[in-house]
Each structure stands twice: as structure tokens, then as C-alpha cells.
C-alpha atoms as a PDB file:
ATOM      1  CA  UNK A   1     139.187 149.853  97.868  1.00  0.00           C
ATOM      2  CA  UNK A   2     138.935 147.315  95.186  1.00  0.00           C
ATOM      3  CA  UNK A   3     137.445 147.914  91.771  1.00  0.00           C
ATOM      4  CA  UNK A   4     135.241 145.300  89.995  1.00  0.00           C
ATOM      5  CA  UNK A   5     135.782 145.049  86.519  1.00  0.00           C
ATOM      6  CA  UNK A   6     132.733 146.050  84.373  1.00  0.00           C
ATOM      7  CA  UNK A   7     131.339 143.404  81.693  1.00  0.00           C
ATOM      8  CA  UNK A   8     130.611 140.100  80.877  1.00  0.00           C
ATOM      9  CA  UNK A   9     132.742 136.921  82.127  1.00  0.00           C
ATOM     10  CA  UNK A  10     133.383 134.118  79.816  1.00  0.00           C
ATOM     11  CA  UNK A  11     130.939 131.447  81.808  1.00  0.00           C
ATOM     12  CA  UNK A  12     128.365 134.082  81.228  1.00  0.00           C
ATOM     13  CA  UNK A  13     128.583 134.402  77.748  1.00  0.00           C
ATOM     14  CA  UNK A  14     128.725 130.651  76.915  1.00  0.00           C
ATOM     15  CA  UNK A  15     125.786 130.618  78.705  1.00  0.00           C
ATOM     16  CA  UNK A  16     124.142 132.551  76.287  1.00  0.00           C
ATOM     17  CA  UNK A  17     125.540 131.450  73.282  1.00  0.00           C
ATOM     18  CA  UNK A  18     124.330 128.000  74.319  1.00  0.00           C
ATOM     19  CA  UNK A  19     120.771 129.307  75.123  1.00  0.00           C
ATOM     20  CA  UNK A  20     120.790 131.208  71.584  1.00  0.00           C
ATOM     21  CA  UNK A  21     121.806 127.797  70.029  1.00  0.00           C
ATOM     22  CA  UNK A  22     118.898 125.730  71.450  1.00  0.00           C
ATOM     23  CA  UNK A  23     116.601 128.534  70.900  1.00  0.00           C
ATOM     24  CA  UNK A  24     117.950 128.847  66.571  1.00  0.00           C
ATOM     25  CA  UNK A  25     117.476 124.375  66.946  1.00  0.00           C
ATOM     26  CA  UNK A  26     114.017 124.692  68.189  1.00  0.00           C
ATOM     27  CA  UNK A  27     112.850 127.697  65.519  1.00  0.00           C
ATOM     28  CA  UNK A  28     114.784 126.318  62.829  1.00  0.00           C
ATOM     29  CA  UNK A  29     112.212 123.564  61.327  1.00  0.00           C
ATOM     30  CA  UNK A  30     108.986 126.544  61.695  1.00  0.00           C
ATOM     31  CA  UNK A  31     111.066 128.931  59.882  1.00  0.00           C
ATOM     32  CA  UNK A  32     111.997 126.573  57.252  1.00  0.00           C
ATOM     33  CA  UNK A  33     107.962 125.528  56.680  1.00  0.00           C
ATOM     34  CA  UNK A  34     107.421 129.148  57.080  1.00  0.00           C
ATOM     35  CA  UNK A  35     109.691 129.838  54.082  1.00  0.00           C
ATOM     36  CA  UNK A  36     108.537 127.045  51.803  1.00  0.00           C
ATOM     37  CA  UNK A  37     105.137 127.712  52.276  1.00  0.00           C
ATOM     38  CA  UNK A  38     105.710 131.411  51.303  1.00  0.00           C
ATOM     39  CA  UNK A  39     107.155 130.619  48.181  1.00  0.00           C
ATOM     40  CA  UNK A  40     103.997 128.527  47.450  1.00  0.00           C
ATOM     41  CA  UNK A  41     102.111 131.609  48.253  1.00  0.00           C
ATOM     42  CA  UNK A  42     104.026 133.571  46.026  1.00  0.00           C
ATOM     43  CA  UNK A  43     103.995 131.560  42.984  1.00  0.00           C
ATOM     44  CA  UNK A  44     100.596 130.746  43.598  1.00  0.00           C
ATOM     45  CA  UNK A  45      99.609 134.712  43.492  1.00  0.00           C
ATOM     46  CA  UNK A  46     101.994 135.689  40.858  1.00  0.00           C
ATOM     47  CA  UNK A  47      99.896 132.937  38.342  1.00  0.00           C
ATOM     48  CA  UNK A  48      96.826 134.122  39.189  1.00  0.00           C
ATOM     49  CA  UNK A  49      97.825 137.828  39.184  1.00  0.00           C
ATOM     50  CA  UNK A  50      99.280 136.578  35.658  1.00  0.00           C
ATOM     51  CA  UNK A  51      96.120 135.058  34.599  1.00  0.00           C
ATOM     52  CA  UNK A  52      93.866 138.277  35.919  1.00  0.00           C
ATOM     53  CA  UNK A  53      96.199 140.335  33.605  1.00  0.00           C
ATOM     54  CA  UNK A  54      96.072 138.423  30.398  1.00  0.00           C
ATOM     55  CA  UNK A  55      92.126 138.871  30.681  1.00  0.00           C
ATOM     56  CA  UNK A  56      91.883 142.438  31.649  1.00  0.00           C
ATOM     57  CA  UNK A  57      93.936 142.673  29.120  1.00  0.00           C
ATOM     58  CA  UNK A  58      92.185 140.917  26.386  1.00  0.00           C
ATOM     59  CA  UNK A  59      89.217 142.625  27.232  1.00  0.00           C
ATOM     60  CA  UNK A  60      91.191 145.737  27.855  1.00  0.00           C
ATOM     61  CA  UNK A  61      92.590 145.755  23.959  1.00  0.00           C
ATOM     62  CA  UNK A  62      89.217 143.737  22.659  1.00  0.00           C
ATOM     63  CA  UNK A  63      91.370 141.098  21.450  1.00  0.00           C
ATOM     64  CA  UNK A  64      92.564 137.887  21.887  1.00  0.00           C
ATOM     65  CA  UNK A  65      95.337 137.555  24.692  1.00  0.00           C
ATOM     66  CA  UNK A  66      96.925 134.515  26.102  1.00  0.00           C
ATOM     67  CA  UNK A  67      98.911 133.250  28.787  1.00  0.00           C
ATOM     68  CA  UNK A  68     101.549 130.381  28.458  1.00  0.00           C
ATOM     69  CA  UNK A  69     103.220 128.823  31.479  1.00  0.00           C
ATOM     70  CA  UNK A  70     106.673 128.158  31.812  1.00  0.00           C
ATOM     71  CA  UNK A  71     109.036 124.988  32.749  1.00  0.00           C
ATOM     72  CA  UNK A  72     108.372 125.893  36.200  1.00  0.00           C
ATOM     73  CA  UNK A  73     106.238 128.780  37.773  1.00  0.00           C
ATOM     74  CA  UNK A  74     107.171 131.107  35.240  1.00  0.00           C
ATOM     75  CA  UNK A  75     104.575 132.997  32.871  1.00  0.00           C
ATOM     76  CA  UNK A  76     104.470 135.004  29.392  1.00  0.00           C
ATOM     77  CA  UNK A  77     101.568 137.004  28.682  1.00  0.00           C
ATOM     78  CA  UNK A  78     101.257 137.900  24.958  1.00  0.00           C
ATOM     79  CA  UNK A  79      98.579 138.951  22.496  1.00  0.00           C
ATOM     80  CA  UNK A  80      97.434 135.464  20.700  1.00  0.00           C
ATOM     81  CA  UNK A  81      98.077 135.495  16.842  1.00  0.00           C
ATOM     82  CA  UNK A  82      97.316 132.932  14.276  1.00  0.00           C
ATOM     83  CA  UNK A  83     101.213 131.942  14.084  1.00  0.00           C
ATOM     84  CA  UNK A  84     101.965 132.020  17.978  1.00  0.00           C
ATOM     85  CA  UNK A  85     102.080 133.992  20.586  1.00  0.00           C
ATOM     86  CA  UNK A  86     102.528 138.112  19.556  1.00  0.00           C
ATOM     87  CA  UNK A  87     103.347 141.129  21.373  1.00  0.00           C
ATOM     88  CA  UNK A  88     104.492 140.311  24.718  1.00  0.00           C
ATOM     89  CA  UNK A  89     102.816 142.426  27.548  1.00  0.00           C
ATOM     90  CA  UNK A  90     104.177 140.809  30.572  1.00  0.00           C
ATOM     91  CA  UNK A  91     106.693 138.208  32.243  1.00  0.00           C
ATOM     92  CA  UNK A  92     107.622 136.980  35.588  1.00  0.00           C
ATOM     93  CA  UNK A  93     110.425 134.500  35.426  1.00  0.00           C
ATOM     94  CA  UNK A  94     110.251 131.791  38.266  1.00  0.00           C
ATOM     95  CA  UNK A  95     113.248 133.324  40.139  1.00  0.00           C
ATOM     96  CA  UNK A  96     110.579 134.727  43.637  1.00  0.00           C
ATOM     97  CA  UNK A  97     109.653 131.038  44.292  1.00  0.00           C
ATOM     98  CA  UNK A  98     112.653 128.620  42.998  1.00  0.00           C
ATOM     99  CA  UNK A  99     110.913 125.515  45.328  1.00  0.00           C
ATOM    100  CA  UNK A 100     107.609 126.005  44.195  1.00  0.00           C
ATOM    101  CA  UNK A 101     106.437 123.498  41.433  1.00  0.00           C
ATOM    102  CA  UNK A 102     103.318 123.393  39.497  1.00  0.00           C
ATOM    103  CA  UNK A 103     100.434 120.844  38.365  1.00  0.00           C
ATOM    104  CA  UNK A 104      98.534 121.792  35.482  1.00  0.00           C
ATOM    105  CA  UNK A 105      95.273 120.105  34.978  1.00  0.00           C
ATOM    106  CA  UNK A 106      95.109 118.587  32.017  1.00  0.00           C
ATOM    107  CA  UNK A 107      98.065 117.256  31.712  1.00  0.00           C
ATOM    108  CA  UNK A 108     100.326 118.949  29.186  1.00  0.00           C
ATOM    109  CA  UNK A 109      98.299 122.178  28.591  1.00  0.00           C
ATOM    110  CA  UNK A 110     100.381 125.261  28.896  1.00  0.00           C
ATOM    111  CA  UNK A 111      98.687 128.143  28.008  1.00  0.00           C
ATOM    112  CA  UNK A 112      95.243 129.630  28.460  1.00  0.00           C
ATOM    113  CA  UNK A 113      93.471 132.163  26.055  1.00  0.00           C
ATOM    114  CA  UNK A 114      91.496 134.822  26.611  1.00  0.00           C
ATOM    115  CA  UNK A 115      88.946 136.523  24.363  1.00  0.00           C
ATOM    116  CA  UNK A 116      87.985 139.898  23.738  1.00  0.00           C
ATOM    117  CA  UNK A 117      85.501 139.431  26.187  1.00  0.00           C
ATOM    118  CA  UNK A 118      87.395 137.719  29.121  1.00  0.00           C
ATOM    119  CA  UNK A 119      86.246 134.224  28.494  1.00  0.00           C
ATOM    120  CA  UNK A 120      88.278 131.223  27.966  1.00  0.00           C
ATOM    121  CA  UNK A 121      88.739 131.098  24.137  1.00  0.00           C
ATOM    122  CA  UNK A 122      90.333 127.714  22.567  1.00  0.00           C
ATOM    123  CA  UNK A 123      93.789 128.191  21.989  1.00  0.00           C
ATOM    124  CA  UNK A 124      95.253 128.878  18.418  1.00  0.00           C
ATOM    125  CA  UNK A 125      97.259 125.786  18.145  1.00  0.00           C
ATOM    126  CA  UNK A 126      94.410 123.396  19.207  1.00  0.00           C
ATOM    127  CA  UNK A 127      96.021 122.304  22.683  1.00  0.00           C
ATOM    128  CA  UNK A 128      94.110 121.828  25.605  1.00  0.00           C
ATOM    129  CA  UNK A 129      93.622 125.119  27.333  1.00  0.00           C
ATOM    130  CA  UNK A 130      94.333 125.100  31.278  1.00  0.00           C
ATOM    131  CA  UNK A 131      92.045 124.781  33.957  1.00  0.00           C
ATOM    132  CA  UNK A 132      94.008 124.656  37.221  1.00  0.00           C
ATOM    133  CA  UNK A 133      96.827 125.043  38.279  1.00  0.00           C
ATOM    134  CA  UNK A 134      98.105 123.040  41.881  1.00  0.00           C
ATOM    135  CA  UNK A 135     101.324 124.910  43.591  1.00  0.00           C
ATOM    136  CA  UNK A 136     103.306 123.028  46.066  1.00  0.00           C
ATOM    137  CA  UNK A 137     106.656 122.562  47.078  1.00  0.00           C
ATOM    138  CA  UNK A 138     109.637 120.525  45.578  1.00  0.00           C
ATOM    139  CA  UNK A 139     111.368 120.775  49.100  1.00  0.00           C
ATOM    140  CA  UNK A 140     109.998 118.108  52.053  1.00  0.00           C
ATOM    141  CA  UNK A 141     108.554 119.864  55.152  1.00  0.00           C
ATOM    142  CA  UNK A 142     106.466 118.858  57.664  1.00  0.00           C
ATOM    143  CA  UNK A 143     103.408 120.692  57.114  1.00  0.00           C
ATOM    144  CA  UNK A 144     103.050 121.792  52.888  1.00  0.00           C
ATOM    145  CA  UNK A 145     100.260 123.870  51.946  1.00  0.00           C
ATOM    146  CA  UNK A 146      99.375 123.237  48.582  1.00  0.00           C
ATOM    147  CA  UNK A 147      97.502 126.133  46.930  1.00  0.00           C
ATOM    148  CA  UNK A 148      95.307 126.183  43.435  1.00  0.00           C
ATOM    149  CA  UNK A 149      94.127 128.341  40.627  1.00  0.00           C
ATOM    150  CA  UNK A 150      91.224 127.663  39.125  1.00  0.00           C
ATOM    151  CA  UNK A 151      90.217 128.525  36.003  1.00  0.00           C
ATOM    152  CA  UNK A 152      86.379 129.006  35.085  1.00  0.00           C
ATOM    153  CA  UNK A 153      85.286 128.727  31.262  1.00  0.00           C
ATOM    154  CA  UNK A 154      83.669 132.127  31.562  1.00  0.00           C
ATOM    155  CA  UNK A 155      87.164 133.618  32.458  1.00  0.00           C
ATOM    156  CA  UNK A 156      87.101 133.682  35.986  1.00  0.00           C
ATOM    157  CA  UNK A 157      90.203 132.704  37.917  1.00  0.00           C
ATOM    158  CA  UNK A 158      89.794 131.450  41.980  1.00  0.00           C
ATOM    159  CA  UNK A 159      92.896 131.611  43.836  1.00  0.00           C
ATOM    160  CA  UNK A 160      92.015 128.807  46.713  1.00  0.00           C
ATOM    161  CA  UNK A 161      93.523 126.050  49.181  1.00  0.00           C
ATOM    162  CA  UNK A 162      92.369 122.705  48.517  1.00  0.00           C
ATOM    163  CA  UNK A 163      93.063 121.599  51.710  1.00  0.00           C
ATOM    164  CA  UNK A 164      89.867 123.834  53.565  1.00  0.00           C
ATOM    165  CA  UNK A 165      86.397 122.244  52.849  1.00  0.00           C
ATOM    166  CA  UNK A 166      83.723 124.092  51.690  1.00  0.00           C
ATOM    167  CA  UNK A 167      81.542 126.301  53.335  1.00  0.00           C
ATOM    168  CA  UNK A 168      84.974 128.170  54.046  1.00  0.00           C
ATOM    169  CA  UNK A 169      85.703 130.860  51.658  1.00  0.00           C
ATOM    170  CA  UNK A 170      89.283 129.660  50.762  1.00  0.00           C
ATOM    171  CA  UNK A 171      87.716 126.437  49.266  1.00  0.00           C
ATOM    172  CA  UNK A 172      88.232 124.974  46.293  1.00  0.00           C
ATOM    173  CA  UNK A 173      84.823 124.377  44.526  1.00  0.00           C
END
């Protein structure tokens, strides 16, 4: 009686190394949105998460707290004194989301202030205080979606996508 070998042959296994490759060539450009688009996601949150906290915390310790964006989608949150910013209460360097890259509306302004009772107080050095924030990608894909924080002068911060018309609740409006 003859035995058969157990296994797989050689012609088999090329087969499906070469059905693994097509499949990893035809999931590779999704995945790649998929992973840009998260990092917009994640900066996005972080800066609003950063913003909430500076005003729950300025409201929190009934005094003036701010919140001063870095180069890139990094953010300090300090308590705002006369000379600068003062006792820092929180930081998130840009490291989660090194793609993402930020628009700040107006031009320039890099920190927000909060008052004692969460509104939007003018900042101690006189600069223009923030009012959005647009969070996109540095990295070319084929389908980018930009997010936005939006800053209201009584304090309140909208995390939205600018893309989605109103009535939809993830409007910008």
C-alpha cells in the first residue's frame, strides 16, 4: 500500500500567497484612508476634549484658564496670569495624530481663554482669541474628512464635520 504524504504542495501554497497578495493590493488604499482619517478624528477630539477641560476648569477653580495651541495639534492648558500663561494643568503633545494639521480661524490666534464663568474671556496679551479650529490631513488620500471645533463666545465648544449640511446633527452651524 502506498502512503500519501500529509500537507501542503508548493503549487498550492503559491496559490495562496498570490491570492493573499491581491487581496493586501485591493485593501491597501481603504486601510490607508481608514488610518488618516483616524488620526483626524483623534486630533480633532483631543482639541476639543482640551478646550472642554480648560473651561471646566476655569469655572472649576473660578478663575481665569486658558488654552494655547501648539506648532501642530498639540495643546497646553494653564491658568492665565497677567505675565503669561501659569500653572500648567494639562498637555497632549501632537505625537497620537503626527498627519493631522490644523487651521485656526483667525489667522494667527493661538490660544483661547476662559473665564471664571466658562465664557470666552479676551486673552491677556491682546491677541485674537480662537474660534475654530479645521483638522485635516497633511497626507493625500482619496477620500479626507476634514473635521472642526467650534468655538462659541459664551464658551461652548461643537465638535462637527463641515462636510454634512445642516439639518444633520454633525453639522457645522
Amino acid at each position: 500500500m502506498l502512503r500519501y504524504a500529509r500537507g501542503v504542495t508548493l503549487i498550492e501554497l503559491m496559490i495562496a500567497i498570490a491570492v493573499l497578495g491581491l487581496l493586501l493590493t485591493l485593501a491597501l488604499p481603504s486601510y490607508r484612508n481608514w488610518i488618516q482619517n483616524t488620526q483626524i478624528r483623534t486630533a480633532g477630539e483631543a482639541i476639543h476634549s482640551g478646550m472642554q477641560l480648560a473651561r471646566a476648569e476655569a469655572v472649576r477653580r473660578n478663575t481665569t484658564v486658558q488654552l494655547v495651541m501648539g506648532a501642530s495639534t498639540d495643546w497646553t492648558v494653564s491658568v492665565a496670569t497677567a505675565g503669561g500663561p501659569g500653572e500648567q494643568i494639562q498637555a497632549r503633545p501632537a505625537a497620537d495624530s503626527p498627519n493631522a494639521t490644523i487651521t485656526v480661524t483667525p489667522a494667527g490666534a493661538t490660544t483661547v481663554t476662559f473665564s471664571g464663568l466658562g465664557r470666552v474671556a479676551p486673552n491677556s496679551d491682546l491677541s485674537n482669541s480662537i474660534q475654530q479650529i479645521d483638522i485635516n490631513t497633511s497626507v493625500t488620500i482619496d477620500s479626507p474628512r476634514p473635521l472642526r471645533v467650534a468655538l462659541g463666545t459664551a464658551g461652548n465648544t461643537r465638535f462637527c464635520d463641515p462636510a454634512v449640511a445642516a439639518p444633520d446633527p454633525r453639522a457645522c452651524f
